[in-house]
C-alpha atoms as a PDB file:
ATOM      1  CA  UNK A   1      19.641 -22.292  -7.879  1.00  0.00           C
ATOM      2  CA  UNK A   2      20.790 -25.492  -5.399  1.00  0.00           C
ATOM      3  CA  UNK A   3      18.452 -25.427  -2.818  1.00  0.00           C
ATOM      4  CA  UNK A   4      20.675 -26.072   0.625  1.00  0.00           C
ATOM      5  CA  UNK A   5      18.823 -28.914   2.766  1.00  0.00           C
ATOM      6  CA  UNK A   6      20.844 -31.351   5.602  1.00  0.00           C
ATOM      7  CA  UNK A   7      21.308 -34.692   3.961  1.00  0.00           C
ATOM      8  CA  UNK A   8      21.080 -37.228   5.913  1.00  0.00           C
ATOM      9  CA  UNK A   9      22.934 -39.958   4.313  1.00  0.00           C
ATOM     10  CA  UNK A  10      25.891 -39.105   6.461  1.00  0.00           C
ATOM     11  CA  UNK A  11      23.820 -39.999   9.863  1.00  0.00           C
ATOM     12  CA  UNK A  12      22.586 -42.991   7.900  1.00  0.00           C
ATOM     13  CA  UNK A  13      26.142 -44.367   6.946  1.00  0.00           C
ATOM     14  CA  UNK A  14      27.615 -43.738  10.243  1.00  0.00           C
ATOM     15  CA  UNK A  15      25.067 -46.130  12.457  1.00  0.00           C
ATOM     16  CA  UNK A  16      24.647 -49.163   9.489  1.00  0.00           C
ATOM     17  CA  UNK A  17      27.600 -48.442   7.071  1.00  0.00           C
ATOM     18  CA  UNK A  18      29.810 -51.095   5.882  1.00  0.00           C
ATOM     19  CA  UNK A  19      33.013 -49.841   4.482  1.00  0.00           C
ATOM     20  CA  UNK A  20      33.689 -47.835   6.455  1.00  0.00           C
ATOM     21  CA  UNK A  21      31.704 -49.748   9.593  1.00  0.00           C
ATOM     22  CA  UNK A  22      28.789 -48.470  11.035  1.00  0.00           C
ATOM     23  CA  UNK A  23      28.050 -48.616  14.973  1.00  0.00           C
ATOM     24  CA  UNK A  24      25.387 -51.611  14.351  1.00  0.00           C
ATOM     25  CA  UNK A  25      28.466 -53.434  12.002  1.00  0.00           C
ATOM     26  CA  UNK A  26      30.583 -52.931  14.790  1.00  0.00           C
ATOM     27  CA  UNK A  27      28.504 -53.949  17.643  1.00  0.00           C
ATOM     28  CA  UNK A  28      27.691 -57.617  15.859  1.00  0.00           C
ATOM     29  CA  UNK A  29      31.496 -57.770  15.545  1.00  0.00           C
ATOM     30  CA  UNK A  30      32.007 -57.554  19.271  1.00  0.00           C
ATOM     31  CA  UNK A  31      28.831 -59.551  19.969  1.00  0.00           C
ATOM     32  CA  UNK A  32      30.251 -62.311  17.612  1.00  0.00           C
ATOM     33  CA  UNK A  33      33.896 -62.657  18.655  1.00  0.00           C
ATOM     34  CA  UNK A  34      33.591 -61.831  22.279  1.00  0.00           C
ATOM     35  CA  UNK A  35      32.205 -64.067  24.751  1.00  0.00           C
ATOM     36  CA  UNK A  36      32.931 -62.593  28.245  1.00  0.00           C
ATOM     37  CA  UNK A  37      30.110 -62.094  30.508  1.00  0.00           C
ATOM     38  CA  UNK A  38      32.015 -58.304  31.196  1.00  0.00           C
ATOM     39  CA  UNK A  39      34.157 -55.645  29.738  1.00  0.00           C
ATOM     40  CA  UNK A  40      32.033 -56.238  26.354  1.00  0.00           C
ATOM     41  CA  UNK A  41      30.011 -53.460  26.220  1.00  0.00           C
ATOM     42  CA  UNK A  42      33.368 -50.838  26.756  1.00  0.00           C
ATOM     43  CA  UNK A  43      34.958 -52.689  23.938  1.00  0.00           C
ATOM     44  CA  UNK A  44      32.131 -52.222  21.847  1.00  0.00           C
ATOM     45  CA  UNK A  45      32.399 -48.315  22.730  1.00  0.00           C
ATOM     46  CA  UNK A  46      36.218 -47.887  22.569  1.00  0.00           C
ATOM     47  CA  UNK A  47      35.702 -49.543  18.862  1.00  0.00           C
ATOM     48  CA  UNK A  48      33.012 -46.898  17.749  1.00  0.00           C
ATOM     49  CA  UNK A  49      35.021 -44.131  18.885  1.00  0.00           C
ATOM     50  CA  UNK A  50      38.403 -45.568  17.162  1.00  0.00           C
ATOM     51  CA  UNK A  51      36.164 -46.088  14.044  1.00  0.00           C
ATOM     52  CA  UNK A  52      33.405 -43.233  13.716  1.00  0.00           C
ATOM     53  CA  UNK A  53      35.122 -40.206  15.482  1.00  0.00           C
ATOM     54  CA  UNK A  54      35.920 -38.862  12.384  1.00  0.00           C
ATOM     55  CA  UNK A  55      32.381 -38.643  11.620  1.00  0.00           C
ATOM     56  CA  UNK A  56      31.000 -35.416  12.781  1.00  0.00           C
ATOM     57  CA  UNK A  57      27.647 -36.251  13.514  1.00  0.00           C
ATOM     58  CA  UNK A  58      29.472 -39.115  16.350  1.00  0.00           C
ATOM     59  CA  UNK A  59      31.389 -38.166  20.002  1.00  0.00           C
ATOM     60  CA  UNK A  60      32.273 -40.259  23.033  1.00  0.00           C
ATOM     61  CA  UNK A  61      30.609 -39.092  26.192  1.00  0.00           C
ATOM     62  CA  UNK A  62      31.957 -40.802  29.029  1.00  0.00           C
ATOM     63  CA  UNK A  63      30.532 -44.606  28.857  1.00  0.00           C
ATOM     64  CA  UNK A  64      27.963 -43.297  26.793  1.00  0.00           C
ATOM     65  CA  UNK A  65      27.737 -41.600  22.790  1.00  0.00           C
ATOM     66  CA  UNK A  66      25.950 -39.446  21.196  1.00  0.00           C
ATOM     67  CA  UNK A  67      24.997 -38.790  17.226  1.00  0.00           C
ATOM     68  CA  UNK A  68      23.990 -35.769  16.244  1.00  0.00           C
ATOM     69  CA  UNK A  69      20.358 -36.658  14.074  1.00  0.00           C
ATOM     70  CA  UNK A  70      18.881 -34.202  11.819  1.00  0.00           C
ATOM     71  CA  UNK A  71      16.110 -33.947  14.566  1.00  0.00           C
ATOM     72  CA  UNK A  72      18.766 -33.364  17.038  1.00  0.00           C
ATOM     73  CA  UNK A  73      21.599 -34.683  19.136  1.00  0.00           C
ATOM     74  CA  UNK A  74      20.413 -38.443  21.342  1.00  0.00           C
ATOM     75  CA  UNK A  75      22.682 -39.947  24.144  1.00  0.00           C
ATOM     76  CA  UNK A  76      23.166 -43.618  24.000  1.00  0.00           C
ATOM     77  CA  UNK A  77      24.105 -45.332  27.116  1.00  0.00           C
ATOM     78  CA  UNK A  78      26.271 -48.054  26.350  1.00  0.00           C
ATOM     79  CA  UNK A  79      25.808 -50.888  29.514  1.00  0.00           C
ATOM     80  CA  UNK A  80      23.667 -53.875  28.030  1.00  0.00           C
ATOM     81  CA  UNK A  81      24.048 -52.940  24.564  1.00  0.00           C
ATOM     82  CA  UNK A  82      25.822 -55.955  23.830  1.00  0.00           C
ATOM     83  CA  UNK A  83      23.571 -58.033  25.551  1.00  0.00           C
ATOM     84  CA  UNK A  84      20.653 -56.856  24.263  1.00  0.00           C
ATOM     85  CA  UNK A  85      21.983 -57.208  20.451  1.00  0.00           C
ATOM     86  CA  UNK A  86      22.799 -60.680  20.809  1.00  0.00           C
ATOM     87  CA  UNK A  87      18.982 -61.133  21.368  1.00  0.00           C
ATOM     88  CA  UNK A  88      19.477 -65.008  21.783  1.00  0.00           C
ATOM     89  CA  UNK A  89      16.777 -67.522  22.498  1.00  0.00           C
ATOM     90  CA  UNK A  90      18.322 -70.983  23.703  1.00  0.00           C
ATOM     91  CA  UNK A  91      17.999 -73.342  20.812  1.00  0.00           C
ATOM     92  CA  UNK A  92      15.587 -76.235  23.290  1.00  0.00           C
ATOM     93  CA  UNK A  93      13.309 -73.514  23.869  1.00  0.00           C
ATOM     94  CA  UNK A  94      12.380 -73.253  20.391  1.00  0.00           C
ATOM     95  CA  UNK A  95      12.719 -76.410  19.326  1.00  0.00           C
ATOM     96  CA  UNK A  96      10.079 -77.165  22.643  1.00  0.00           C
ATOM     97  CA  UNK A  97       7.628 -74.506  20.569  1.00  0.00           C
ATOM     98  CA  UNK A  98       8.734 -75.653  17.267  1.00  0.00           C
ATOM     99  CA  UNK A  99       6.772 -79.061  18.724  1.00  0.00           C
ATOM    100  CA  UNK A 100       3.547 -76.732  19.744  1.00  0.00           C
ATOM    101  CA  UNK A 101       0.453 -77.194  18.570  1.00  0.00           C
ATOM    102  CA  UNK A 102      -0.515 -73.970  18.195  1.00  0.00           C
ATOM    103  CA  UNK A 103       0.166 -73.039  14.629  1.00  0.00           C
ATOM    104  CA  UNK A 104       0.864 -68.675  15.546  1.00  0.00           C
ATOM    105  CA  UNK A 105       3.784 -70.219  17.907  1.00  0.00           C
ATOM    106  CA  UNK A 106       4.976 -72.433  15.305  1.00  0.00           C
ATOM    107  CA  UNK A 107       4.752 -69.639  12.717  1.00  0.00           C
ATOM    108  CA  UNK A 108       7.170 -67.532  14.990  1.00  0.00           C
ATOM    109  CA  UNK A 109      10.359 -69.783  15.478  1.00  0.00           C
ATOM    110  CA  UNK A 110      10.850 -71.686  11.543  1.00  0.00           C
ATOM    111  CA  UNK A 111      14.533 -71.502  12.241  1.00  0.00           C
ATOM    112  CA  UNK A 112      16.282 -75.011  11.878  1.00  0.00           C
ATOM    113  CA  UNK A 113      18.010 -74.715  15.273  1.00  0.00           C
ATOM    114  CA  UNK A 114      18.908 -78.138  15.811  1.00  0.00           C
ATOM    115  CA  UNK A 115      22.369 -79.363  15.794  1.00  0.00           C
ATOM    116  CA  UNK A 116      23.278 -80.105  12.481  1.00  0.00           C
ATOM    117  CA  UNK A 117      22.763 -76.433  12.031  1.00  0.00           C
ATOM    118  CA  UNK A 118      26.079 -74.165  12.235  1.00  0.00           C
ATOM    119  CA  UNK A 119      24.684 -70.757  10.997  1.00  0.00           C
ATOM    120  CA  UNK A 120      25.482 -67.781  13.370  1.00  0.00           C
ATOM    121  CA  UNK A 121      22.073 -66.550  15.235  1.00  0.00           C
ATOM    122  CA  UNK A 122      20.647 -63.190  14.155  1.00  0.00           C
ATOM    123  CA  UNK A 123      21.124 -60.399  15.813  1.00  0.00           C
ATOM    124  CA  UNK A 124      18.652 -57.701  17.244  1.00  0.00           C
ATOM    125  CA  UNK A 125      20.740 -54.826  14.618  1.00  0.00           C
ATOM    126  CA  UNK A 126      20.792 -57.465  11.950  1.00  0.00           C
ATOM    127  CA  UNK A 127      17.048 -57.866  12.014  1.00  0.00           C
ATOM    128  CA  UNK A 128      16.469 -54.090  12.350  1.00  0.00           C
ATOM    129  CA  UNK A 129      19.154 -52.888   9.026  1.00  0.00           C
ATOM    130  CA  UNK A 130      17.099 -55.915   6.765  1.00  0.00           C
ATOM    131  CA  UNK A 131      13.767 -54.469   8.092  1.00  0.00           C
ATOM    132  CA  UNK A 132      14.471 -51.155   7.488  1.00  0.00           C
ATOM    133  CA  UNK A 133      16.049 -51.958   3.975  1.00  0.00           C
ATOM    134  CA  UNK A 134      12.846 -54.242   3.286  1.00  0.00           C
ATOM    135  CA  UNK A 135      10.688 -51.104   3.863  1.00  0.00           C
ATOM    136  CA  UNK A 136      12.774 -48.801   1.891  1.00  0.00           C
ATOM    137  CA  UNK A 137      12.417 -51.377  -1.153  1.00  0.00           C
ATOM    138  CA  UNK A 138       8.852 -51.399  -0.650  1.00  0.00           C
ATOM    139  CA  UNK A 139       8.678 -47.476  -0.750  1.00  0.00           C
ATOM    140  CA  UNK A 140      10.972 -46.940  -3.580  1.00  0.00           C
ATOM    141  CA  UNK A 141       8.303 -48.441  -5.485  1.00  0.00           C
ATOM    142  CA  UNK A 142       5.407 -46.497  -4.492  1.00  0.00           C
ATOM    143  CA  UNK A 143       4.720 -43.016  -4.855  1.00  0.00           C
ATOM    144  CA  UNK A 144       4.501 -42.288  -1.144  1.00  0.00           C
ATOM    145  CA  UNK A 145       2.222 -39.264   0.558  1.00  0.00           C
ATOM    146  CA  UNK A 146       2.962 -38.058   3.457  1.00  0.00           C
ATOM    147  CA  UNK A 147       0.964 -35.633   5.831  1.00  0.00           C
ATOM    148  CA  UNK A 148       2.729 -33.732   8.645  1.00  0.00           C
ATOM    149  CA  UNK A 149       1.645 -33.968  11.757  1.00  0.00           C
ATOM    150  CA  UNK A 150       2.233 -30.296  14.116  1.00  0.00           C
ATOM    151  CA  UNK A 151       1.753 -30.877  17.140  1.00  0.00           C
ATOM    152  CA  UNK A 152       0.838 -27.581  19.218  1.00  0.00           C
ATOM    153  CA  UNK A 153       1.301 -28.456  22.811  1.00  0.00           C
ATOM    154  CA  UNK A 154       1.724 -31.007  25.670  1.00  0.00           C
ATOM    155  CA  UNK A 155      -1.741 -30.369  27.581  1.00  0.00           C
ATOM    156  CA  UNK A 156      -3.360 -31.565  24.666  1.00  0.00           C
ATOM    157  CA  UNK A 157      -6.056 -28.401  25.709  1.00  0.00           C
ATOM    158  CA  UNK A 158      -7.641 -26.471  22.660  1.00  0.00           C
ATOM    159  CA  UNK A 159      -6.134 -22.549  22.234  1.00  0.00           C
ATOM    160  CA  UNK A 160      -2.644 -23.946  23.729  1.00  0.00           C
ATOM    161  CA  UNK A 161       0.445 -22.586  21.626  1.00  0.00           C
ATOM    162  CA  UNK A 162       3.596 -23.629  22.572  1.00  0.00           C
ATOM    163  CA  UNK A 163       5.688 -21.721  19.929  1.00  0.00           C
ATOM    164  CA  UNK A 164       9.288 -23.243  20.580  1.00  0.00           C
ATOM    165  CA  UNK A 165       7.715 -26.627  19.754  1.00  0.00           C
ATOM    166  CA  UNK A 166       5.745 -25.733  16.875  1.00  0.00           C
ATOM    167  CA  UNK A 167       8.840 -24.115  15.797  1.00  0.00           C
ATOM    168  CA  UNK A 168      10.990 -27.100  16.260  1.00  0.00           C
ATOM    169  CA  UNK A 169       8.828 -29.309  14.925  1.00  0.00           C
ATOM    170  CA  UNK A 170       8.747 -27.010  11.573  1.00  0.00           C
ATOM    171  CA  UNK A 171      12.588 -27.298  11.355  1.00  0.00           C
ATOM    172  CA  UNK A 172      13.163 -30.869  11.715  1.00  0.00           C
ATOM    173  CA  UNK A 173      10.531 -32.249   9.828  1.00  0.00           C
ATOM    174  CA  UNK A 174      12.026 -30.640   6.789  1.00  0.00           C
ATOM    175  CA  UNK A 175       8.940 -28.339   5.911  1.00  0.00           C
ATOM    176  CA  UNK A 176      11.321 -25.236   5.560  1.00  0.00           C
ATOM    177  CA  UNK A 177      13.132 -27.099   2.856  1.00  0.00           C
ATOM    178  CA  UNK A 178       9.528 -28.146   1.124  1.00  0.00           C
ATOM    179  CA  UNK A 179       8.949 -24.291   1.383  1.00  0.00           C
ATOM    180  CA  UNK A 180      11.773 -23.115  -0.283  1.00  0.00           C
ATOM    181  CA  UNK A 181      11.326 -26.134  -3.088  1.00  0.00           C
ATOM    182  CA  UNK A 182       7.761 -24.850  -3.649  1.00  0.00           C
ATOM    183  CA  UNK A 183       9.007 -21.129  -3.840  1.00  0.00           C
ATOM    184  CA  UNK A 184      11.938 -21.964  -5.865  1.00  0.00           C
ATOM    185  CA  UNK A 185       9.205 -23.220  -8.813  1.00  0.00           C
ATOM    186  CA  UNK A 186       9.796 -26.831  -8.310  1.00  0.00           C
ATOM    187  CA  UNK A 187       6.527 -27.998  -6.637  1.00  0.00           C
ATOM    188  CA  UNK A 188       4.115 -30.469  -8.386  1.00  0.00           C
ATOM    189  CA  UNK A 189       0.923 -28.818  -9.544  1.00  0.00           C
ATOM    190  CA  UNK A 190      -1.928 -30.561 -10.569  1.00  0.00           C
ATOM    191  CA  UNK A 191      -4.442 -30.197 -13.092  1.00  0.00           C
ATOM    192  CA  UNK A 192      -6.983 -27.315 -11.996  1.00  0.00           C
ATOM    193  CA  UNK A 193      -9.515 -29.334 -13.304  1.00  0.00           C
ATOM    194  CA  UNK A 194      -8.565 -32.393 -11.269  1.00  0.00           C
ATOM    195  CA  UNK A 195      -7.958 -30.194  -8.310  1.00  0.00           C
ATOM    196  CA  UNK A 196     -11.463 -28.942  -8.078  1.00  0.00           C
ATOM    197  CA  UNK A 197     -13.207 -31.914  -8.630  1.00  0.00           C
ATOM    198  CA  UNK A 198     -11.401 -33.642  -5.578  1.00  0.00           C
ATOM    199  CA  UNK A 199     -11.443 -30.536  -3.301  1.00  0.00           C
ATOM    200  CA  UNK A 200     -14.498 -28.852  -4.112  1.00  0.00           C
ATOM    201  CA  UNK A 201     -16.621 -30.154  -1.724  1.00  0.00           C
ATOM    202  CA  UNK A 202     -14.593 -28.382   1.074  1.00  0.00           C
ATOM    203  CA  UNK A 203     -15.770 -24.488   0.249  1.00  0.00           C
ATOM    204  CA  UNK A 204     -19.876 -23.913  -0.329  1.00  0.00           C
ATOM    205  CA  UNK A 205     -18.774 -21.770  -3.307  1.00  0.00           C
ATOM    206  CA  UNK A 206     -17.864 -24.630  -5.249  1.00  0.00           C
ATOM    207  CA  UNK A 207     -19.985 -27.163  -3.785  1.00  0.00           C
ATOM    208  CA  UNK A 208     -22.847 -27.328  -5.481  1.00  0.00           C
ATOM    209  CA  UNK A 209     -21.995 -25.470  -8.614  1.00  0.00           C
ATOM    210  CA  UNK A 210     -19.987 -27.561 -10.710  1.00  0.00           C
ATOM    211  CA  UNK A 211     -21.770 -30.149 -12.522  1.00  0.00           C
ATOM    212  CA  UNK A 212     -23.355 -32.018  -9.051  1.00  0.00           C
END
């Protein structure tokens, strides 16, 4: 039996896609071919909304957007998002700590940024799509673990149960889905035997008893 669950590809396409763009394709498209010191950062939004309204998950508010994520809906203010993305340092400033002689400084700023250079800079999106693609390289091969975290309140006091957060934080982090997986048959199961010699120690019935 399929087992519904939200897929999140379609968020995932819609703020680094390439064909059709994505919001952080778009914005180094405006960052790279416009050059006023105004105006850029409406461009930038009247191009998402010409491009992504089509995607559900994507609406205009005002000089703002908003995308609905799987942990809910986030407002992004538009004003300085240009500027920010171009996330320029002027090319004597590192060549001054290219000259350093402290080697960490050094280490930071190996760019060839001299003149005979005519590469485009990075920008702030670029470096944040080919980090986030380096780390899901790096987990695809791994067999990752992870733990969920609940937390029960804000006062961070002991016998506090806030039950709309515990309840929110049950939906969006996807354990209803693992639920249904597990009652559906699917789930891993290990070895009893392998089971009890790694968790035995944590009940004084078995503790003790098996072989210690």
């Amino acid at each position: 039996t399929p087992i519904k669950f939200f897929n999140n590809k379609i968020v995932c396409d819609l703020i680094e896609g390439r064909q059709p763009p994505g919001i952080f394709s778009l914005l180094d498209d405006i960052c790279n071919s416009m050059h006023a010191a105004t105006g850029v950062d409406v461009k930038f939004l009247d191009k998402c909304a010409m491009f992504c309204s089509e995607n559900i998950h994507f609406y205009k508010k005002g000089t703002a957007f908003a995308i609905k994520h799987y942990a809910g809906e986030v407002t992004y203010e538009t004003e300085g998002f240009c500027d920010r993305n171009k996330d320029a340092v002027y090319a004597d400033i590192v060549l001054a700590i290219q000259t350093s002689g402290n080697p960490f400084l050094v280490s930071r700023f190996t760019k060839d940024v001299s003149s005979k250079t005519k590469t485009r800079p990075t920008t702030a999106g670029y470096k944040i799509r080919t980090s986030a693609g380096e780390l899901m390289k790096t987990l695809s091969q791994c067999s990752p673990h992870y733990i969920r975290c609940i937390k029960p309140n804000e006062t961070k006091k002991p016998k506090d149960w806030d039950e709309k957060r515990v309840a929110h934080q049950v939906q969006y982090l996807g354990l209803l889905e693992n639920v249904r997986v597990r009652r559906a048959g699917f789930a891993y199961r290990a070895e009893y035997a392998r089971f009890l010699a790694r968790y035995k120690k944590l009940n004084i019935k078995t503790w003790g008893s098996w072989g210690e």
